[in-house]
Protein backbone atom coordinates (compact mmCIF):
# COMPACT_ATOMS: atom_id res chain seq x y z
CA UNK A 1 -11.67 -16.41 13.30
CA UNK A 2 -10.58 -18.35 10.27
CA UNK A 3 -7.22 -18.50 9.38
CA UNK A 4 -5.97 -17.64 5.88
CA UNK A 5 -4.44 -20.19 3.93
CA UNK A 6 -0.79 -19.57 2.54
CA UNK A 7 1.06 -21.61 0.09
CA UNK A 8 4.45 -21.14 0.68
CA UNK A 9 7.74 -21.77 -1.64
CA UNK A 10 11.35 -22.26 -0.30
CA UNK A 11 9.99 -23.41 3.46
CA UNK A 12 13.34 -24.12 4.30
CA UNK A 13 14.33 -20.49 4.03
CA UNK A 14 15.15 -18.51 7.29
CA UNK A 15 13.03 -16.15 6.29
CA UNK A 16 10.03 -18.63 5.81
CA UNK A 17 10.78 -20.35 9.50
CA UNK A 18 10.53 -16.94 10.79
CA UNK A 19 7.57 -16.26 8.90
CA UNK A 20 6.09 -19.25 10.39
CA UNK A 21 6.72 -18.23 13.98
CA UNK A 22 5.39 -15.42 13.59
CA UNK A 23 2.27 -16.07 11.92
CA UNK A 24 1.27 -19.18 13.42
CA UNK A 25 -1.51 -17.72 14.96
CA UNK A 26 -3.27 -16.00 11.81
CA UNK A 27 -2.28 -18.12 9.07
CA UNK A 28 -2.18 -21.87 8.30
CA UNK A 29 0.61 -22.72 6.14
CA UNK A 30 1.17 -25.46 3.41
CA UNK A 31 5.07 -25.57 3.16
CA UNK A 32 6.87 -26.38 -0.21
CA UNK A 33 10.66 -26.47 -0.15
CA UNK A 34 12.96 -25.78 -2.86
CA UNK A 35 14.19 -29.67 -2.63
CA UNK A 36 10.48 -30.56 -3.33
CA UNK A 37 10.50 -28.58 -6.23
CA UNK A 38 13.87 -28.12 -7.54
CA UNK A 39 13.35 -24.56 -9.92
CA UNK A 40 16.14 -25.79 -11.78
CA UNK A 41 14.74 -28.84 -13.10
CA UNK A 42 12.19 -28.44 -16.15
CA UNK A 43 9.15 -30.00 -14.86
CA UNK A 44 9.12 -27.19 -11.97
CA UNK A 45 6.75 -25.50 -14.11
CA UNK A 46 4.30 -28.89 -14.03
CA UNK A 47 4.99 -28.95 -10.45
CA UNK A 48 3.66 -25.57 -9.93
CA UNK A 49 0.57 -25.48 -12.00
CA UNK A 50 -0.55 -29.08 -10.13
CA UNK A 51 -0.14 -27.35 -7.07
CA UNK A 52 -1.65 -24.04 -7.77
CA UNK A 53 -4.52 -25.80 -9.52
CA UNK A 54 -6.00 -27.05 -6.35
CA UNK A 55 -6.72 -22.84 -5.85
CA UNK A 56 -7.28 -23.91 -1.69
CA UNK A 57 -5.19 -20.97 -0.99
CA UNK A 58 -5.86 -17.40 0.05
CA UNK A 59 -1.83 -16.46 -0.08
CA UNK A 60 1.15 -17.62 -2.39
CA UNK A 61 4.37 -16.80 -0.93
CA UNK A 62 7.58 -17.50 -2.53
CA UNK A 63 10.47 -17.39 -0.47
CA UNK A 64 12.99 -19.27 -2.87
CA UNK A 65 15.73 -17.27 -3.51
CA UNK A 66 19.89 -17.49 -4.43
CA UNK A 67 22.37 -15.13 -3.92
CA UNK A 68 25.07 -15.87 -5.66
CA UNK A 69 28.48 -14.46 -6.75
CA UNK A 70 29.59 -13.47 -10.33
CA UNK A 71 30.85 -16.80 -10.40
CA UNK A 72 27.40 -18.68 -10.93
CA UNK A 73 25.26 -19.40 -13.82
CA UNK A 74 22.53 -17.71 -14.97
CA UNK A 75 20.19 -20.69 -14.77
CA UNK A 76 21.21 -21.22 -11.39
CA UNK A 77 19.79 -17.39 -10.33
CA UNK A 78 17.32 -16.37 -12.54
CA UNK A 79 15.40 -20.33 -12.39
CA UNK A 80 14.70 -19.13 -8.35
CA UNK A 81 15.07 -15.79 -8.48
CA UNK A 82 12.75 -15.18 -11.43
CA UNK A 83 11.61 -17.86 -13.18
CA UNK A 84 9.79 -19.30 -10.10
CA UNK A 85 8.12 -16.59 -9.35
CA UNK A 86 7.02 -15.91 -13.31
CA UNK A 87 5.60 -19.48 -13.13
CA UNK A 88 3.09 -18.17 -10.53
CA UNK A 89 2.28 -15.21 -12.20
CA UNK A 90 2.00 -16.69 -15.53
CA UNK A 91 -0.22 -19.75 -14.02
CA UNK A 92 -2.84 -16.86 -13.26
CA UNK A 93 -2.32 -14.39 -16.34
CA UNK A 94 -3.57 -17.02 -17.93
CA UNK A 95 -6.55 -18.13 -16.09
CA UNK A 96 -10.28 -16.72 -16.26
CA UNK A 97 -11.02 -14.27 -13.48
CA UNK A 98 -10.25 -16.08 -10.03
CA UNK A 99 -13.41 -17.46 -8.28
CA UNK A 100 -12.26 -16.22 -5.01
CA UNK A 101 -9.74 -12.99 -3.87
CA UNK A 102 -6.12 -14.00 -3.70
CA UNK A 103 -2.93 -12.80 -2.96
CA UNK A 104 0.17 -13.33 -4.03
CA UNK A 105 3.59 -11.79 -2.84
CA UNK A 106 6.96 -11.89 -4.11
CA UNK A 107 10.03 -11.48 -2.45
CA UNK A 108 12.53 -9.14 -3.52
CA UNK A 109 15.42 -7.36 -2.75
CA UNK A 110 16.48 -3.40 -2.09
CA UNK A 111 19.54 -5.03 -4.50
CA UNK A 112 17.38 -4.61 -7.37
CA UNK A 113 17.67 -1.09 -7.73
CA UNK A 114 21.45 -0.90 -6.54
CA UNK A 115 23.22 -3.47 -8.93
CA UNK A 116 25.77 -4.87 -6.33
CA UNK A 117 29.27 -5.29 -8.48
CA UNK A 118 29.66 -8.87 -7.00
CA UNK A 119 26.48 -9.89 -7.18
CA UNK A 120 25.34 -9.05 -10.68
CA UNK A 121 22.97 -11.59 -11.58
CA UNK A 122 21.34 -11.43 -8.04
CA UNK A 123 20.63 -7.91 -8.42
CA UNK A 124 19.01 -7.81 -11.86
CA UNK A 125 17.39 -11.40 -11.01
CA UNK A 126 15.73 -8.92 -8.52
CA UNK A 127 14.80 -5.60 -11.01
CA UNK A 128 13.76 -8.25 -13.67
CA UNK A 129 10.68 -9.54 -10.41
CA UNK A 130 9.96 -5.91 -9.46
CA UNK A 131 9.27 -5.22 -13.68
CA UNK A 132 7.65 -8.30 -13.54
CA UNK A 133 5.17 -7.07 -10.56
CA UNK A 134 4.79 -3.86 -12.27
CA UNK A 135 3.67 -5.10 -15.30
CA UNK A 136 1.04 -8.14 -13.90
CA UNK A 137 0.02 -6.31 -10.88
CA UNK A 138 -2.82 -4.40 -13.20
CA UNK A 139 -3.44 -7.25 -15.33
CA UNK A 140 -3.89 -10.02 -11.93
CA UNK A 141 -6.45 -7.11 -10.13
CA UNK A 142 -8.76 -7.62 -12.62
CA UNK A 143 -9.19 -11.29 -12.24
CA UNK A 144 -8.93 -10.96 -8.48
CA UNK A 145 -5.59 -11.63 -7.58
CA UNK A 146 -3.42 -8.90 -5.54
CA UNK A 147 -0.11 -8.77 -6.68
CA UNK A 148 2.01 -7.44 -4.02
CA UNK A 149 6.30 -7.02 -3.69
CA UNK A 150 8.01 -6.53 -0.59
CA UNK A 151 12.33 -5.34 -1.13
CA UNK A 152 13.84 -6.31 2.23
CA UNK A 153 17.32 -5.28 3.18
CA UNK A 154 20.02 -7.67 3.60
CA UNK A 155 18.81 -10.38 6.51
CA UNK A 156 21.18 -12.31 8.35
CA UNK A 157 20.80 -15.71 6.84
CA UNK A 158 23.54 -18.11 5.53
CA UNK A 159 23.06 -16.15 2.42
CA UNK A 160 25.51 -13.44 3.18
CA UNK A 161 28.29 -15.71 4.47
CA UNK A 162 30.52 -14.48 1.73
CA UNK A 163 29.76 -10.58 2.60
CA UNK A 164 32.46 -7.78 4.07
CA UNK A 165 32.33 -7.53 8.22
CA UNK A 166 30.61 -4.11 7.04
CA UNK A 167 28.05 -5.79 5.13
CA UNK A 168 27.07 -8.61 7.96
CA UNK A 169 27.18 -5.56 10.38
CA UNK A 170 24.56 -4.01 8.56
CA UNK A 171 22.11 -6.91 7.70
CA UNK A 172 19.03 -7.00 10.11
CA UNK A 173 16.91 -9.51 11.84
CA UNK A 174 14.90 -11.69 9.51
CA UNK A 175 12.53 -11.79 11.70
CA UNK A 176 11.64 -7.94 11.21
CA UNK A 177 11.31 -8.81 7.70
CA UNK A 178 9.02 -11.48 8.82
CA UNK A 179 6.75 -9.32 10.62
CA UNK A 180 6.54 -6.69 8.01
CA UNK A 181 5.62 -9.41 5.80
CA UNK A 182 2.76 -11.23 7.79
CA UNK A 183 1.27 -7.27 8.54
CA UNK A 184 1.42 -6.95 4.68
CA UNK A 185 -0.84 -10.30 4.42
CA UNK A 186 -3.11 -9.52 7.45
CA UNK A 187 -4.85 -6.30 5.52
């Protein structure tokens, strides 16, 4: 059997090393983290093209992402939260019809269609990707490329450090999230 390739961004994530152990077996992984390519930094954009322009990959996987209070800048959410993932989708909008059937999946949040009071930026960061997947998805299947989303639930990660005891009561396993992920990418 031969093993799908996945390019994936923000290896450093919990959800990404669970994602690896899970998926060891079906997938081979190339691993980018975020301090590799720092989506706050300009030439991120370079950064991505170079490495999507080597088109080895069956999967693209981003699994950068910042939670963030009110408190933080809008640069400092939306650059991971959206703008890396419209960097992906804009590298193929605006390439010729793929040569070979790819995947890509972003990473959302059920936060997007919530608007958490705290967390403002996070959330919209989150309904700005799902508009972004609704609009691209049709464009992408036409040149090959399967746009999907997946809108876990709060994880237990470091992420939700600053949460309510009700809140980190409530967050599951990542590694659930993992495994409905790696299904998603073995169809």
């Amino acid at each position: 059997m031969i093993k799908k390739k996945i390019l994936i961004f923000g290896s450093n994530s919990t959800l990404a090393k669970n994602i690896f152990t899970v998926g060891d077996k079906k997938f081979l992984f190339k691993k980018i983290n975020k301090k590799k390519l720092n989506f706050d930094n300009l030439n991120a954009s370079k950064k991505i093209i170079h490495i999507l322009s080597k088109n080895d990959f069956d999967v693209i996987l981003n699994c950068s992402g910042v939670l963030g209070d009110n408190t933080l800048k809008y640069k400092d959410i939306y650059n991971t939260n959206f703008g890396s993932n419209w960097e992906i989708a804009k590298y193929y909008l605006n390439q010729k019809k793929s040569e070979k059937k790819i995947t890509i999946l972003f990473i959302g949040s059920t936060a997007y269609k919530t608007g958490k009071k705290n967390y403002l930026l996070y959330s919209s960061s989150k309904a700005a990707l799902h508009n972004l997947y609704q609009g691209a998805k049709s464009i992408l299947s036409q040149k090959k490329i399967k746009l999907l989303i997946y809108h876990p639930p709060r994880m237990k990660t470091k992420m939700i450090k600053k949460f309510s005891l009700f809140e980190k009561k409530s967050a599951i396993n990542p590694m659930i999230v993992a495994k409905k992920i790696i299904n998603l990418l073995s169809i």
